[in-house]
Structure formats: C-alpha cells, structure tokens
Protein backbone atom coordinates (compact mmCIF):
# COMPACT_ATOMS: atom_id res chain seq x y z
CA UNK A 1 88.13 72.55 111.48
CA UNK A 2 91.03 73.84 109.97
CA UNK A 3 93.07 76.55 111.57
CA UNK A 4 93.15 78.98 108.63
CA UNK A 5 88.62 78.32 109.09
CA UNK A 6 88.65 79.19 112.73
CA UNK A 7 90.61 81.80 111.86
CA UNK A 8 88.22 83.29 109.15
CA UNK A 9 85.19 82.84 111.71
CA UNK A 10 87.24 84.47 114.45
CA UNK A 11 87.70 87.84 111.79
CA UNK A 12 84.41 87.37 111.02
CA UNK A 13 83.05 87.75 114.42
CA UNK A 14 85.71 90.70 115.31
CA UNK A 15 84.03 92.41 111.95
CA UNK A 16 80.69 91.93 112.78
CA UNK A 17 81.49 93.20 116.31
CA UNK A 18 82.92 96.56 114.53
CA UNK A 19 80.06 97.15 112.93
CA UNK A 20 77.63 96.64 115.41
CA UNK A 21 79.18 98.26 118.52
CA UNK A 22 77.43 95.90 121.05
CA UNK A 23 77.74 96.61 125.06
CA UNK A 24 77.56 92.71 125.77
CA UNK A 25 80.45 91.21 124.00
CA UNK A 26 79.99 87.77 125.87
CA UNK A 27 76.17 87.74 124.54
CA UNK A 28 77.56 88.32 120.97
CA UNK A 29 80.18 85.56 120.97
CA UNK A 30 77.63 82.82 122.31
CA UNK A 31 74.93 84.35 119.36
CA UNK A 32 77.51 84.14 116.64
CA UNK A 33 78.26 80.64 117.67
CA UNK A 34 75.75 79.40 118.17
CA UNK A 35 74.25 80.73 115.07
CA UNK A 36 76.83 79.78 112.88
CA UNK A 37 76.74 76.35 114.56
CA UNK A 38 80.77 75.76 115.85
CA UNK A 39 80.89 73.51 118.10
CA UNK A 40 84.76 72.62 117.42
CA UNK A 41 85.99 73.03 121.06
CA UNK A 42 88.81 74.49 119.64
CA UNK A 43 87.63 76.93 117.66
CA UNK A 44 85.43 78.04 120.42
CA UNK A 45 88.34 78.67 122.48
CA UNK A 46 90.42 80.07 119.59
CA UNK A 47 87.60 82.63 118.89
CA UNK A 48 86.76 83.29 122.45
CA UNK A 49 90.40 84.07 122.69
CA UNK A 50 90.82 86.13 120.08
CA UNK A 51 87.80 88.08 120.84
CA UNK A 52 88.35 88.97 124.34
CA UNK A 53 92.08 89.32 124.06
CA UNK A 54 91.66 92.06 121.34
CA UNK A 55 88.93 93.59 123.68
CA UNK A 56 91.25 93.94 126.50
CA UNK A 57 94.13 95.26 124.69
CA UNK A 58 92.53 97.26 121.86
CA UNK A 59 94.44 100.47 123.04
CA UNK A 60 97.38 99.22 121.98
CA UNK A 61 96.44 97.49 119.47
CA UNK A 62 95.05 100.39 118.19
CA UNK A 63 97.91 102.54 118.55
CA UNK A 64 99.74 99.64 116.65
CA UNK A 65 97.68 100.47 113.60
CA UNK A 66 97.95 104.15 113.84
CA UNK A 67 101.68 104.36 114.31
CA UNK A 68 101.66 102.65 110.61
CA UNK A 69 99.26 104.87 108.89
CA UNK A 70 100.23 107.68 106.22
CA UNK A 71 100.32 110.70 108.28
CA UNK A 72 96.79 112.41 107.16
CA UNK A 73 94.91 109.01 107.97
CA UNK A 74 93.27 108.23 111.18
CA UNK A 75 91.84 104.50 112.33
CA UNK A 76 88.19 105.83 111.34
CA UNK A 77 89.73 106.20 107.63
CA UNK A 78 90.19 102.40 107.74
CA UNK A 79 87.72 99.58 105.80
CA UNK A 80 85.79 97.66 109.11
CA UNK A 81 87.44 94.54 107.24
CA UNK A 82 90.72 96.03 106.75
CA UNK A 83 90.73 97.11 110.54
CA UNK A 84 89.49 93.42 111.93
CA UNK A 85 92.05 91.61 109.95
CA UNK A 86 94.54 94.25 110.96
CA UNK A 87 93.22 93.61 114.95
CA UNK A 88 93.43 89.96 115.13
CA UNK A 89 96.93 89.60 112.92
CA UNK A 90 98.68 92.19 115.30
CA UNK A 91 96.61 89.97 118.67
CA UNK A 92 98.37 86.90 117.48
CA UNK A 93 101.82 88.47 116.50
CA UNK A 94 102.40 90.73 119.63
CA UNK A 95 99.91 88.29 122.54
CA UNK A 96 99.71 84.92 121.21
CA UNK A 97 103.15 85.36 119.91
CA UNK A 98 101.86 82.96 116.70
CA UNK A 99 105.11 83.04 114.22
CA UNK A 100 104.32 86.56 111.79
CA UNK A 101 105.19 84.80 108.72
CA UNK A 102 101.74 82.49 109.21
CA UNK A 103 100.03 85.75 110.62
CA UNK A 104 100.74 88.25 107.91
CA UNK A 105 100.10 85.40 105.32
CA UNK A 106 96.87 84.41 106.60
CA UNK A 107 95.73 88.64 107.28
CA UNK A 108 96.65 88.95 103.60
CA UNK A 109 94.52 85.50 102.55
CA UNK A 110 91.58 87.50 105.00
CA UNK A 111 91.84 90.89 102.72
CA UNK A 112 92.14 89.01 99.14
CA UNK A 113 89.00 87.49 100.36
CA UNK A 114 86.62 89.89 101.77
CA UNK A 115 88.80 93.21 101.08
CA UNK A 116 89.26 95.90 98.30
CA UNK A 117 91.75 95.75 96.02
CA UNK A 118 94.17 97.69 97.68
CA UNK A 119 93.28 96.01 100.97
CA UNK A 120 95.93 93.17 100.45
CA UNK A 121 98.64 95.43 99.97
CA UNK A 122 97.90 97.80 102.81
CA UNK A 123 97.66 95.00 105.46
CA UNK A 124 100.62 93.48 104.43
CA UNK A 125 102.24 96.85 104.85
CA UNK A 126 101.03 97.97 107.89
CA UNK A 127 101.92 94.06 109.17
CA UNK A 128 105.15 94.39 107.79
CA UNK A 129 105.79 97.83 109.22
CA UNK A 130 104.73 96.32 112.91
CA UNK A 131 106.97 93.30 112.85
CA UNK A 132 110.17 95.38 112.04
CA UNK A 133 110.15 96.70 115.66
C-alpha cells in the first residue's frame, strides 16, 4: 500500500471514530481492520499510530484547531471530516514531525475528496496558520 492509501484509511478510521464516540478504541481499530481487510503490517502500525497518538494528545490537538478558528466558531462548528483530517495532519506535523509540506498537501487531497467545497480551503488555512508558529 501506498502511503497517501494508509493515510486515507487512517482518516477514515479517525472519522468513523468521531462519529461514533466508542469507549473501546482498541476494539474499534481491530473491527475496522479487520473489516476492511489491511493486513499491510505497515499500515497497521501507521493507523494504530495515528489513532492512539491523536487519542492521547487530543487536548492539544484540539486546542491547535481552536486557536485557528474565526473568533465566533467553536470545534463543534467543524464538518466530522474537516475535524479528522484537521486531527491527523496536525498528529503528524507537531508528533511524528512528518515534513508539513507532504502533510498539508495530503489534508488538502483528504478534504477535495470527502469534504465540502470550502473544506479544502479551510484546512489548508487552519494548517497553514499552525505551521507558522
């Protein structure tokens, strides 16, 4: 599998996660996987990665996000999809320390795919807006 594929799953996953709100995060990776059949040991470990790493620093990943947002919006305001791509960009940027350029091109890929309209344009500028500290 490509990276820019694992990728996609790994948003995928994060989205379905926001939606669902599930107490047993480990269950839900192992489902999705196993469901969607990846058996790529390296996307399992890029997606496990991603998954749990955004889980234990959502706060401040969070606050990431919010820091960029016009000042009548709050995270709720925010697409699910807009707010996973947002999530795992901002995980690789700031904890996996992946080069922005390749994050903030492949977030924007994410939201021209399974976004709004506007979505491609806000994630870039949130994105952009995070890597200028």
């Amino acid at each position: 599998m490509k990276r820019s594929e694992i990728r996609e799953d790994a948003f995928r996953l994060i989205y379905s996660l926001e939606i669902q709100k599930s107490d047993n995060l480990e269950e839900q990776v192992e489902l999705y996987l196993e469901s969607n059949n990846i058996i790529d040991k390296n996307a399992i470990e890029y997606i496990k990665d991603a998954v749990f790493g955004i889980e234990k620093n959502k706060e401040e990943i969070l606050k990431e996000i919010e820091k960029y947002l016009k000042s009548d919006w709050k995270i709720d305001r925010i697409s699910k999809i807009d707010l996973s791509i947002l999530k795992l960009a901002i995980y690789e940027i700031k904890y996996k320390e992946l080069p922005f350029k390749i994050a903030i091109n492949e977030a924007v890929e994410l939201a021209k795919k399974y976004g709004e309209d506007t979505s491609k344009k806000f994630v870039n500028g949130v994105l952009a807006n995070v890597i200028k500290e």
